[in-house]
N, C-alpha and C. Protein backbone atom coordinates (compact mmCIF):
# COMPACT_ATOMS: atom_id res chain seq x y z
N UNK A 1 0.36 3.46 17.83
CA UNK A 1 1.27 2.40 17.48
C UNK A 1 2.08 2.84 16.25
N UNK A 2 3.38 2.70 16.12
CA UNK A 2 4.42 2.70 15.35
C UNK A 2 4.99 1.77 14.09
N UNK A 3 4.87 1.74 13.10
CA UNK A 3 4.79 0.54 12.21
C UNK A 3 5.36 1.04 10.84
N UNK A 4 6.60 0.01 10.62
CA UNK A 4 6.85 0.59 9.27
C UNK A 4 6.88 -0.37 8.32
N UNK A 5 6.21 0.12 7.34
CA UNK A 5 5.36 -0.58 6.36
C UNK A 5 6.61 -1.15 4.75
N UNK A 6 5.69 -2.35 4.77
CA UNK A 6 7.18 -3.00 4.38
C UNK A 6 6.26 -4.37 2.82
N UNK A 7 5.61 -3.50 2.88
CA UNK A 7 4.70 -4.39 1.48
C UNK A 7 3.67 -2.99 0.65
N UNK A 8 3.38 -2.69 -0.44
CA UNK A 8 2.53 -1.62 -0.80
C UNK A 8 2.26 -2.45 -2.33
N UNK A 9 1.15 -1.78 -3.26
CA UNK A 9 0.75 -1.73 -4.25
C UNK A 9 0.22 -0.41 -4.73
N UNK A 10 0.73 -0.12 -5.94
CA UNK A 10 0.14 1.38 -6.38
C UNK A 10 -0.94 0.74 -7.67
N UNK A 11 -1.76 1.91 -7.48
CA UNK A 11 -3.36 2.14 -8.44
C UNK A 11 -3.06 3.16 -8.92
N UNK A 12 -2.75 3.15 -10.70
CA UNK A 12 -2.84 4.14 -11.55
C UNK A 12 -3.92 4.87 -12.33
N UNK A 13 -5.06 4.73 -11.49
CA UNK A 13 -6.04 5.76 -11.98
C UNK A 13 -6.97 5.10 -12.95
N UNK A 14 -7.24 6.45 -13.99
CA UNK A 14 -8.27 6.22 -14.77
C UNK A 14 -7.86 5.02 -15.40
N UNK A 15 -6.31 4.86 -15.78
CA UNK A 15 -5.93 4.51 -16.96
C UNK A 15 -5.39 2.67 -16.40
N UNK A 16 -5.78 2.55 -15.23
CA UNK A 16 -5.76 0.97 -14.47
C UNK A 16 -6.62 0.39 -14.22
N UNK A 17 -7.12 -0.79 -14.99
CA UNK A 17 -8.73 -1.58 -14.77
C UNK A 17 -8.74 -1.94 -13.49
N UNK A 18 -7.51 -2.22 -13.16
CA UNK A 18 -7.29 -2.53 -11.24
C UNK A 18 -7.87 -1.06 -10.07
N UNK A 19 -8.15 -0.41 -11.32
CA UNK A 19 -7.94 0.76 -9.83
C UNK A 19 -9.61 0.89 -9.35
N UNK A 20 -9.74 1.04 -8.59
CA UNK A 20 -11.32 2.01 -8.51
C UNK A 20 -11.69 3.31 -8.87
N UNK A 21 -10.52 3.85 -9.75
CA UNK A 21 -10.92 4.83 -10.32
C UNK A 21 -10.53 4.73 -12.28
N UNK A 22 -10.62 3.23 -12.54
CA UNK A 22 -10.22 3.12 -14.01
C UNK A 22 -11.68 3.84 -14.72
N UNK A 23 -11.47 4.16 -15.85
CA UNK A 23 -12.38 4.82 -16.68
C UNK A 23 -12.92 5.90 -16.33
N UNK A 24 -12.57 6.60 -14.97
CA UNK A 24 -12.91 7.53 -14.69
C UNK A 24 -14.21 7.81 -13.59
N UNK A 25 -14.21 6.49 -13.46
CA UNK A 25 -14.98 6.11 -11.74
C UNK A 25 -15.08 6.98 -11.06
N UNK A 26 -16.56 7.55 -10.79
CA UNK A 26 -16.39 8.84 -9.76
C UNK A 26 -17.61 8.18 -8.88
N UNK A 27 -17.43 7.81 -7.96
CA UNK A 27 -18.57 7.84 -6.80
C UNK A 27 -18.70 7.98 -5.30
N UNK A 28 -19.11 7.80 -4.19
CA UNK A 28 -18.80 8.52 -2.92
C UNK A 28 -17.73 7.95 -2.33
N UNK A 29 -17.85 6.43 -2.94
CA UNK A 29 -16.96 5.94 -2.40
C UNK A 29 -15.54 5.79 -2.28
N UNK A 30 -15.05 6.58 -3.75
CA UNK A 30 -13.67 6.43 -4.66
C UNK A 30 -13.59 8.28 -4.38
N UNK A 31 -14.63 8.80 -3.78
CA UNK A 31 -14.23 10.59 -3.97
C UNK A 31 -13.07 10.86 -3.33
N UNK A 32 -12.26 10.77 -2.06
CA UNK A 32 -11.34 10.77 -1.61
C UNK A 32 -9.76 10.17 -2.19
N UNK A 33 -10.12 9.75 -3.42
CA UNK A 33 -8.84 9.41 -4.41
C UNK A 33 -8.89 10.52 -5.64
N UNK A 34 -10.54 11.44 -5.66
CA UNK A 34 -9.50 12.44 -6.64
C UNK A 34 -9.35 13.97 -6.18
N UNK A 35 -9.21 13.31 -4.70
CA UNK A 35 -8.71 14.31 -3.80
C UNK A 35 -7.22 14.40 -3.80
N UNK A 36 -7.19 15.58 -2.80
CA UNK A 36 -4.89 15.45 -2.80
C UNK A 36 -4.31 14.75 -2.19
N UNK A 37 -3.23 14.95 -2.84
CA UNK A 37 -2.32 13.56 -2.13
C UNK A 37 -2.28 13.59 -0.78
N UNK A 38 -1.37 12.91 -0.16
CA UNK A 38 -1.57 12.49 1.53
C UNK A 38 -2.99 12.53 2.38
N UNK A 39 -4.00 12.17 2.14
CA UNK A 39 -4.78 11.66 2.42
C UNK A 39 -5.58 10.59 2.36
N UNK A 40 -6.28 10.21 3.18
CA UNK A 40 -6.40 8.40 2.89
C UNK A 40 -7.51 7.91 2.60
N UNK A 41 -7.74 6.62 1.38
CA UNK A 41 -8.67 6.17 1.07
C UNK A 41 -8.48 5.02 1.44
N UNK A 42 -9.84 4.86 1.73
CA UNK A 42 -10.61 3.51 3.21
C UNK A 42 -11.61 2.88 2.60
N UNK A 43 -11.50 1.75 1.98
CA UNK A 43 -12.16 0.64 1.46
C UNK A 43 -12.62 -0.54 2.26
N UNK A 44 -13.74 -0.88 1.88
CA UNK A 44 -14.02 -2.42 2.98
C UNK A 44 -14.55 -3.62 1.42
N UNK A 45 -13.05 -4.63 1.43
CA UNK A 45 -13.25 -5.81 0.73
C UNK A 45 -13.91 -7.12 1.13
N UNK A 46 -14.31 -7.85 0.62
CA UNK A 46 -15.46 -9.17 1.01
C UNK A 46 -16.44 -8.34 2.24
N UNK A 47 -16.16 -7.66 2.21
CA UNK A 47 -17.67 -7.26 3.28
C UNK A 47 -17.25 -6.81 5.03
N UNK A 48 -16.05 -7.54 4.61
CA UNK A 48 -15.45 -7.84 6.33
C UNK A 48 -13.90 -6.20 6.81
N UNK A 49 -13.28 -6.61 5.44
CA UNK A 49 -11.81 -5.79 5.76
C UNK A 49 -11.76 -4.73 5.12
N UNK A 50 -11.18 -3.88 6.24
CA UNK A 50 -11.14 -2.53 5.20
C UNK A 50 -9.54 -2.34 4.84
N UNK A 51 -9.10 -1.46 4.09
CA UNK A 51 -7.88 -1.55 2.99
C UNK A 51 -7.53 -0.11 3.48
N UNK A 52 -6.37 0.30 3.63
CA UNK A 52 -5.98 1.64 3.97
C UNK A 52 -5.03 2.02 2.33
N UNK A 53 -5.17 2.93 1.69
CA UNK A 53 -4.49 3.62 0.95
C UNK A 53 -4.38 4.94 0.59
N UNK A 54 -2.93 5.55 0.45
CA UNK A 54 -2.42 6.66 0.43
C UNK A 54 -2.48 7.11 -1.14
N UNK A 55 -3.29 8.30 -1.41
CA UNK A 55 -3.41 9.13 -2.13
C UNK A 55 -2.10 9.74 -2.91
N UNK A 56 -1.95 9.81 -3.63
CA UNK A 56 -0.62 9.81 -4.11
C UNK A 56 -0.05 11.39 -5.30
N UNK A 57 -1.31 11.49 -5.74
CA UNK A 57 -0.82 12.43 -6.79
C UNK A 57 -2.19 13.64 -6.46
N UNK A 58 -2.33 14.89 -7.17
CA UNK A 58 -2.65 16.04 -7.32
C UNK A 58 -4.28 15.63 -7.45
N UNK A 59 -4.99 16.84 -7.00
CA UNK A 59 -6.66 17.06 -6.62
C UNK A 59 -6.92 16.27 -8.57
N UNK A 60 -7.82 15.60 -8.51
CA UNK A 60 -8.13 15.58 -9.97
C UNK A 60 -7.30 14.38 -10.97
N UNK A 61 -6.16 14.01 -10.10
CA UNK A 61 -5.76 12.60 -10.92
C UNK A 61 -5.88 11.24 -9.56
N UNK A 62 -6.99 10.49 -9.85
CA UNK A 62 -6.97 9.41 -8.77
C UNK A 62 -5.98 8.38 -8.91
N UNK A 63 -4.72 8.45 -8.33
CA UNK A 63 -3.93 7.11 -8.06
C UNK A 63 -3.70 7.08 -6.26
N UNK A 64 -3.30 5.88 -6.11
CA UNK A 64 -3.31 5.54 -4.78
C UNK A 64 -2.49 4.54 -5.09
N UNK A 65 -1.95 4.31 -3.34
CA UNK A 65 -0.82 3.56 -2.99
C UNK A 65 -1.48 2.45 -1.61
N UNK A 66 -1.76 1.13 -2.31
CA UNK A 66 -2.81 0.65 -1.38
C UNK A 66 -1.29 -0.14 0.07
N UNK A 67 -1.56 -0.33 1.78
CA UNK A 67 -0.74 -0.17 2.47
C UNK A 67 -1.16 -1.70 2.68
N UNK A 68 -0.27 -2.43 1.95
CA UNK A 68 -0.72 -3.68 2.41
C UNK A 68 0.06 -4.72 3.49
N UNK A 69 0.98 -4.41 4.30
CA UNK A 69 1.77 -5.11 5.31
C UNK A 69 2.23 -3.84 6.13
N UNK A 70 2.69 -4.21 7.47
CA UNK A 70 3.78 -3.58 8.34
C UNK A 70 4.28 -4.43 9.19
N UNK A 71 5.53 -3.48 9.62
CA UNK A 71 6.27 -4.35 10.64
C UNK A 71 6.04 -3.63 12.10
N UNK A 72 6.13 -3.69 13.47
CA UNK A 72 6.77 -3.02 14.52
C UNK A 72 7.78 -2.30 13.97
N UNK A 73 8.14 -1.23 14.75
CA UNK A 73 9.30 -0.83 14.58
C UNK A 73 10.50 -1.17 15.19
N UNK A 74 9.90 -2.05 16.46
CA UNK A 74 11.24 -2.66 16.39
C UNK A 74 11.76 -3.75 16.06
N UNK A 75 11.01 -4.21 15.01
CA UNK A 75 11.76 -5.63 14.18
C UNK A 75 12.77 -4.61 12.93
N UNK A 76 12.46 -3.60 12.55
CA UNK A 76 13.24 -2.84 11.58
C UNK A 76 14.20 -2.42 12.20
N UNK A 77 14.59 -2.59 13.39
CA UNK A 77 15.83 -1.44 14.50
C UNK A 77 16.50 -2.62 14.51
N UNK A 78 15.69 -3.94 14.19
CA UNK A 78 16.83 -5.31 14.76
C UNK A 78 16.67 -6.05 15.81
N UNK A 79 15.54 -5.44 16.57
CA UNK A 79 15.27 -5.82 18.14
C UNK A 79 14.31 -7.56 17.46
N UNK A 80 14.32 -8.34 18.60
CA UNK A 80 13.79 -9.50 18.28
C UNK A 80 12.19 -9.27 18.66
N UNK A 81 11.21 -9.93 17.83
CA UNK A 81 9.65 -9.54 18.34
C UNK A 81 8.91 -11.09 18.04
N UNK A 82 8.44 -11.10 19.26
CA UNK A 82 7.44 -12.00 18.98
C UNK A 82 6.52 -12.44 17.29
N UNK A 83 6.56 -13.65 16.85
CA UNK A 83 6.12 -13.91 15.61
C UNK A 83 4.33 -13.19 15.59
N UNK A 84 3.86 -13.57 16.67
CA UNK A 84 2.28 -12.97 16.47
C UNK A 84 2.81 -11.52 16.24
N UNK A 85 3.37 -10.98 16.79
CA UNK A 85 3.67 -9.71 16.90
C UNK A 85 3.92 -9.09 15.57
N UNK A 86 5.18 -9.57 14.85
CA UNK A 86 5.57 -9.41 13.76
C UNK A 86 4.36 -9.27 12.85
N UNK A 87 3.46 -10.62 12.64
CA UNK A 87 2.52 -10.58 11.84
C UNK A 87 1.35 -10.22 12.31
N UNK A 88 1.23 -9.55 13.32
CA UNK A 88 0.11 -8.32 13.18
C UNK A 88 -0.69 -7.88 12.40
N UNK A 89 -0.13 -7.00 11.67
CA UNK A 89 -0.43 -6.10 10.32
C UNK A 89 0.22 -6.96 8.82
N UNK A 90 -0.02 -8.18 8.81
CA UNK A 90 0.84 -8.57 7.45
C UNK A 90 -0.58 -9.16 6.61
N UNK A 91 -1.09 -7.99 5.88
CA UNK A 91 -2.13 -8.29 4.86
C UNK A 91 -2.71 -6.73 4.85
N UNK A 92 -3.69 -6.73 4.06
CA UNK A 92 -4.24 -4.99 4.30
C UNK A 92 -5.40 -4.60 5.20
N UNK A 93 -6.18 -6.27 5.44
CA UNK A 93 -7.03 -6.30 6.66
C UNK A 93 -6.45 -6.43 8.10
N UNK A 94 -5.46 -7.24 7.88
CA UNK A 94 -5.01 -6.97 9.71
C UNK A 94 -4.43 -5.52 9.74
N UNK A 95 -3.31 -5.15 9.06
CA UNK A 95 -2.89 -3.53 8.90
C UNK A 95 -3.81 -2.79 9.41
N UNK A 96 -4.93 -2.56 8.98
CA UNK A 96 -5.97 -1.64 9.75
C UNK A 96 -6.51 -2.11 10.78
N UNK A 97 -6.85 -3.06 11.11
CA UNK A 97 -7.22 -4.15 12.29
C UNK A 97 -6.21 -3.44 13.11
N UNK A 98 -4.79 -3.62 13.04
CA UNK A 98 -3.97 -3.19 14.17
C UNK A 98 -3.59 -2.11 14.11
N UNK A 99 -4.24 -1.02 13.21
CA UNK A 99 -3.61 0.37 13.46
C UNK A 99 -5.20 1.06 13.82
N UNK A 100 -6.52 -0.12 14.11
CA UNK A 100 -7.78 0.98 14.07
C UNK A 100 -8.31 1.34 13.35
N UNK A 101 -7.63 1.36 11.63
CA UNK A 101 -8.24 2.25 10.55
C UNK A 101 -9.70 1.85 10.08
N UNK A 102 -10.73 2.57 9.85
CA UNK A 102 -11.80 1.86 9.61
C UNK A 102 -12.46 2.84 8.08
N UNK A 103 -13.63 2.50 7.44
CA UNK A 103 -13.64 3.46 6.65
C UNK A 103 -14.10 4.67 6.97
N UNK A 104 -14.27 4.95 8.02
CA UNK A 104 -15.13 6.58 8.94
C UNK A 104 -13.11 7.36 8.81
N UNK A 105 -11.98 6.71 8.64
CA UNK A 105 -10.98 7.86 8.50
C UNK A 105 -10.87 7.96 7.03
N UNK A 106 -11.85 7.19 5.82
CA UNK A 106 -11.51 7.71 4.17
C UNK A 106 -11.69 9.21 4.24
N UNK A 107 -10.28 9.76 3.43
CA UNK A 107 -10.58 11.06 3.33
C UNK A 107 -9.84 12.10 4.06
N UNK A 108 -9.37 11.41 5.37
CA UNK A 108 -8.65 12.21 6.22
C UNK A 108 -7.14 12.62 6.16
N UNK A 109 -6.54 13.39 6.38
CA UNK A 109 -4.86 13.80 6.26
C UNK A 109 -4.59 12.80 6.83
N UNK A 110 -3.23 12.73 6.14
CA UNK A 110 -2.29 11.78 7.14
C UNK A 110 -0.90 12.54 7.20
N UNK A 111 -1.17 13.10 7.84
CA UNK A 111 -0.59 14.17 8.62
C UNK A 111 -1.16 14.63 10.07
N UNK A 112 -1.97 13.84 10.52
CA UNK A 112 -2.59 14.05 11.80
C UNK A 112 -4.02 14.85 11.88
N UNK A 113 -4.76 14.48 13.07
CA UNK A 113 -4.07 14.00 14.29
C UNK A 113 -4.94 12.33 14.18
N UNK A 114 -5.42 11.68 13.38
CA UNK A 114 -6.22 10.22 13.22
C UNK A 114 -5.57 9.73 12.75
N UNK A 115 -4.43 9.91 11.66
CA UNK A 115 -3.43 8.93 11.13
C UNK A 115 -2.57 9.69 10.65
N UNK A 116 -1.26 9.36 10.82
CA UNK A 116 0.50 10.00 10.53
C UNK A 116 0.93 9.10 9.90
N UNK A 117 1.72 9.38 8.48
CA UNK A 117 2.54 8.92 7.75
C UNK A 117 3.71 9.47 7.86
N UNK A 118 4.72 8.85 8.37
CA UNK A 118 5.75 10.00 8.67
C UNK A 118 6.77 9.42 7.32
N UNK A 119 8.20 9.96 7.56
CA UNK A 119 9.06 9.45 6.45
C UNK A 119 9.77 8.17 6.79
N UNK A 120 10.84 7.51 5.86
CA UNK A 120 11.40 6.38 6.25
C UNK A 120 12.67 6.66 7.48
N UNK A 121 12.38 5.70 8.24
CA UNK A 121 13.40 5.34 8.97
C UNK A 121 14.61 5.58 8.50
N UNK A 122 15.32 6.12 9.42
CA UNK A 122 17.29 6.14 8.91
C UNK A 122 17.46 5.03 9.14
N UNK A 123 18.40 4.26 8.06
CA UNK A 123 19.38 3.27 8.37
C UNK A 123 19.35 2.37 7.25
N UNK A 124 19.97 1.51 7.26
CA UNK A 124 20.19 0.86 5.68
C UNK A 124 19.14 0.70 4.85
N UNK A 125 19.38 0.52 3.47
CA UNK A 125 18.54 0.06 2.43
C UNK A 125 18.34 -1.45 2.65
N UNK A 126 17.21 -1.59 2.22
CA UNK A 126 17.32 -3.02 2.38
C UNK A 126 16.80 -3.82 1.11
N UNK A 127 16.86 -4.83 0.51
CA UNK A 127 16.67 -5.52 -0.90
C UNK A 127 15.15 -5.25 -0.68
N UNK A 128 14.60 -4.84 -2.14
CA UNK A 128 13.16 -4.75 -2.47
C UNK A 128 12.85 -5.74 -3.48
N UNK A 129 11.78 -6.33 -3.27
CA UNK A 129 11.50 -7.05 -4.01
C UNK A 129 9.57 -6.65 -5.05
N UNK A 130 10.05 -6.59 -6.34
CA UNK A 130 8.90 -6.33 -7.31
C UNK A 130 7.88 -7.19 -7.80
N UNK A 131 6.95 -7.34 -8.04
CA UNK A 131 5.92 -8.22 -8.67
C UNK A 131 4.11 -7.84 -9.45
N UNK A 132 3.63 -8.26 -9.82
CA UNK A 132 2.26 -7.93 -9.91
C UNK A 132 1.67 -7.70 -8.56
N UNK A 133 0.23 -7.22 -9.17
CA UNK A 133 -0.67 -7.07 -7.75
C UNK A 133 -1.37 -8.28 -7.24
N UNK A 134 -1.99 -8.25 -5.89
CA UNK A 134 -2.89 -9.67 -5.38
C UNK A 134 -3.94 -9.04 -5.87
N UNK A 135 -4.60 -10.39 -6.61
CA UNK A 135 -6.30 -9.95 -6.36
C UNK A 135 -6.66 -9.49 -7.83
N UNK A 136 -6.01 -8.79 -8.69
CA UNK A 136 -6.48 -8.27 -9.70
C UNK A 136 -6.23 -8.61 -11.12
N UNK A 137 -6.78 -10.13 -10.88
CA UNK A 137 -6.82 -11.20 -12.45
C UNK A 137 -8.35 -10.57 -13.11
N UNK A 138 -8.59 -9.62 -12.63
CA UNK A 138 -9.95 -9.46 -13.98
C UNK A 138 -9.45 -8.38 -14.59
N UNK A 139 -8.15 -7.36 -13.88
CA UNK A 139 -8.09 -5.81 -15.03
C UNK A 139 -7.33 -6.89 -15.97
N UNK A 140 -6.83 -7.74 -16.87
CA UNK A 140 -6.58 -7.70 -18.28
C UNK A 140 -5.23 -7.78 -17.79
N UNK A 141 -4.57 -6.95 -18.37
CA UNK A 141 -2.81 -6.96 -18.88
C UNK A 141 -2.61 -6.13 -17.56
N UNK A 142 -3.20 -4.80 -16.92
CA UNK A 142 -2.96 -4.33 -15.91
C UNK A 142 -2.83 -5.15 -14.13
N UNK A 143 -3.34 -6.61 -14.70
CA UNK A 143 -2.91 -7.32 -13.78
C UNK A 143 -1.39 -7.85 -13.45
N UNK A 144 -1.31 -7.59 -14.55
CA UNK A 144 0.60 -8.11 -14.49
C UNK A 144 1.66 -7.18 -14.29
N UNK A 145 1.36 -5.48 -14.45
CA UNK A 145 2.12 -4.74 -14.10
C UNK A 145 2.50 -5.05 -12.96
N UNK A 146 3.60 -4.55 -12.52
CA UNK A 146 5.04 -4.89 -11.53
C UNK A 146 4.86 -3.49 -10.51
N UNK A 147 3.37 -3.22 -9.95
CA UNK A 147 3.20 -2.70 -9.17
C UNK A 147 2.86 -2.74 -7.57
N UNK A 148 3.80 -3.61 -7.22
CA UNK A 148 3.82 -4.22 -6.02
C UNK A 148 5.16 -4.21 -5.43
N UNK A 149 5.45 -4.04 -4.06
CA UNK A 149 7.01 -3.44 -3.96
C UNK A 149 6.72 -4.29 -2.41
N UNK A 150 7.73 -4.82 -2.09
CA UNK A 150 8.03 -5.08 -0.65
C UNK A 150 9.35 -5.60 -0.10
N UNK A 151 10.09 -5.38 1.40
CA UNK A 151 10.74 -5.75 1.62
C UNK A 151 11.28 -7.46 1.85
N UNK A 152 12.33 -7.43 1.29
CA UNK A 152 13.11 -8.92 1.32
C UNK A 152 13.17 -9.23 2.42
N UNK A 153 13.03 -10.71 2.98
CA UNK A 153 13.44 -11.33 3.77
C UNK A 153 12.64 -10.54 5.19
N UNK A 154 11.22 -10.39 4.70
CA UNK A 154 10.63 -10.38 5.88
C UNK A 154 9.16 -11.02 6.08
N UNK A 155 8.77 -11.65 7.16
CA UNK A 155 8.18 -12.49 7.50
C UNK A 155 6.55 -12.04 7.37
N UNK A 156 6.35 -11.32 7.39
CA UNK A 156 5.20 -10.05 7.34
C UNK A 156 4.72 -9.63 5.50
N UNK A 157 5.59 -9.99 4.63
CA UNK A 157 5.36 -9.68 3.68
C UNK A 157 3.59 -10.90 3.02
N UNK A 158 2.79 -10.39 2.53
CA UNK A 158 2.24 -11.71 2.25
C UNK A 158 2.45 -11.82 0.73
N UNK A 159 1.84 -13.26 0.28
CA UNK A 159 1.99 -13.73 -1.15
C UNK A 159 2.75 -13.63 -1.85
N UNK A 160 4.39 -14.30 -0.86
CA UNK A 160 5.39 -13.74 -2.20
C UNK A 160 5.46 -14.77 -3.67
N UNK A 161 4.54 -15.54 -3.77
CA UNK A 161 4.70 -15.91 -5.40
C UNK A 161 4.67 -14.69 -6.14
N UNK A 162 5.15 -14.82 -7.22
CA UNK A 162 5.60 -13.61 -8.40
C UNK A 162 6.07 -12.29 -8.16
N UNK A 163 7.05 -12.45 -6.68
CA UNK A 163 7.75 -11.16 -6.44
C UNK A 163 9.12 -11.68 -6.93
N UNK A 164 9.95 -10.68 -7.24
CA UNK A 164 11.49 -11.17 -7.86
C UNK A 164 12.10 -10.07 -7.02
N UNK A 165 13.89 -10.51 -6.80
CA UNK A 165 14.38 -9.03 -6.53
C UNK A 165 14.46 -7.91 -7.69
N UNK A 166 14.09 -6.83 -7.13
CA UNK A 166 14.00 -5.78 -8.23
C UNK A 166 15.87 -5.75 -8.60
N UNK A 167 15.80 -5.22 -9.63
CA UNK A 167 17.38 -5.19 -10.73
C UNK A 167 18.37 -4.62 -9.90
N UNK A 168 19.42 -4.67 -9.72
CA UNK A 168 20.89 -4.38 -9.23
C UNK A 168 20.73 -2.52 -10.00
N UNK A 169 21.06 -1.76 -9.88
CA UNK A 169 20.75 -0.76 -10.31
C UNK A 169 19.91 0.63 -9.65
N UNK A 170 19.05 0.02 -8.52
CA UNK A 170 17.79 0.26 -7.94
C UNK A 170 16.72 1.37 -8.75
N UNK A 171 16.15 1.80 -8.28
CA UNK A 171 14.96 1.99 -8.48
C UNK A 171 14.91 3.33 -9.80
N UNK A 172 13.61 2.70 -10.61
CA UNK A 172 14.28 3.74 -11.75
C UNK A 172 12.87 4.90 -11.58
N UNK A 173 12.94 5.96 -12.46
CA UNK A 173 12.08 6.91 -12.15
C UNK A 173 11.11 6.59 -13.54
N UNK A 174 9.71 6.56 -12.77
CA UNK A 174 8.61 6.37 -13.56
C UNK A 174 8.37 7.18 -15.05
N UNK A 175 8.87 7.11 -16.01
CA UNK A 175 8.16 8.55 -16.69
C UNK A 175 6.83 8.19 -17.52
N UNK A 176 6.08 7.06 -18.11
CA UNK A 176 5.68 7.08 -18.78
C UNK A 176 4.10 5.89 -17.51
N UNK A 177 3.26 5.48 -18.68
CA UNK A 177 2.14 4.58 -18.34
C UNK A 177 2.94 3.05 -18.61
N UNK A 178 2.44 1.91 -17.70
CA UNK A 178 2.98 0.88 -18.05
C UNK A 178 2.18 0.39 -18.92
């Protein structure tokens, strides 16, 4: 199945009480985040859902990019899709629910052949909208970072309280810790 993903949250590591790897968290479960990038770490929250996220930076620094919504691909081409359809994958437990992911793929490329991340679709930009993360009122001040990114005006996105459109300007390049 084909799905382009249209909600994310990034985990900055040691240095994010949000992350599972703040303070330097090393255990079997978090080992596949201070692994290399493009490969995937597979979490199971309340007991029930597991969480798919993309590895993001170099062997030895754990950040991750947790995959929390998608669309069909053909609601992004414009084609009309059924509403169940649409919301399929709109949370980080159905997302894996409808792509299969379970935690037996933590760890694996995504680059094939169990899971492909390919690049973005050609064709317009579309308004992004920024906010804090769900879920993470116990890291402190790292709860409020504006590490949450998803597309405007789509139905699939969840919890848009405290998303804004990101600034006229678009997207600026990270250099520092928030």
């Amino acid at each position: 199945m084909t799905v382009v993903l249209v909600e994310t949250e990034a985990y900055l590591g040691v240095l994010d009480r949000a992350a599972h790897t703040w303070n330097g968290r090393r255990t079997a479960r978090v080992a596949p985040m201070w692994g290399p990038a493009g490969h995937a770490y597979v979490f199971r929250v309340y007991g029930m859902h597991d969480c798919l996220n993309v590895v993001t930076r170099e062997e030895g620094v754990p950040e991750a990019v947790l995959l929390r919504a998608a669309v069909p691909e053909a609601w992004w081409s414009g084609l009309p899709v059924p509403r169940d359809e649409l919301l399929a994958a709109s949370g980080p437990g159905r997302l894996c629910r409808a792509l299969g992911v379970g935690r037996e793929l933590s760890g694996v490329s995504l680059r094939g052949p169990e899971l492909e991340l390919l690049l973005p679709l050609p064709g317009e930009e579309r308004p992004l909208l920024v906010g804090p993360r769900v879920g993470v009122d116990y890291a402190g001040e790292a709860a409020s970072w504006p590490l949450r990114f998803a597309v405007a005006g789509c139905a699939a996105v969840t919890r848009r309280a405290g998303l804004a459109v990101e600034p006229r300007g678009g997207r600026r390049r990270r250099t520092g810790r928030a």
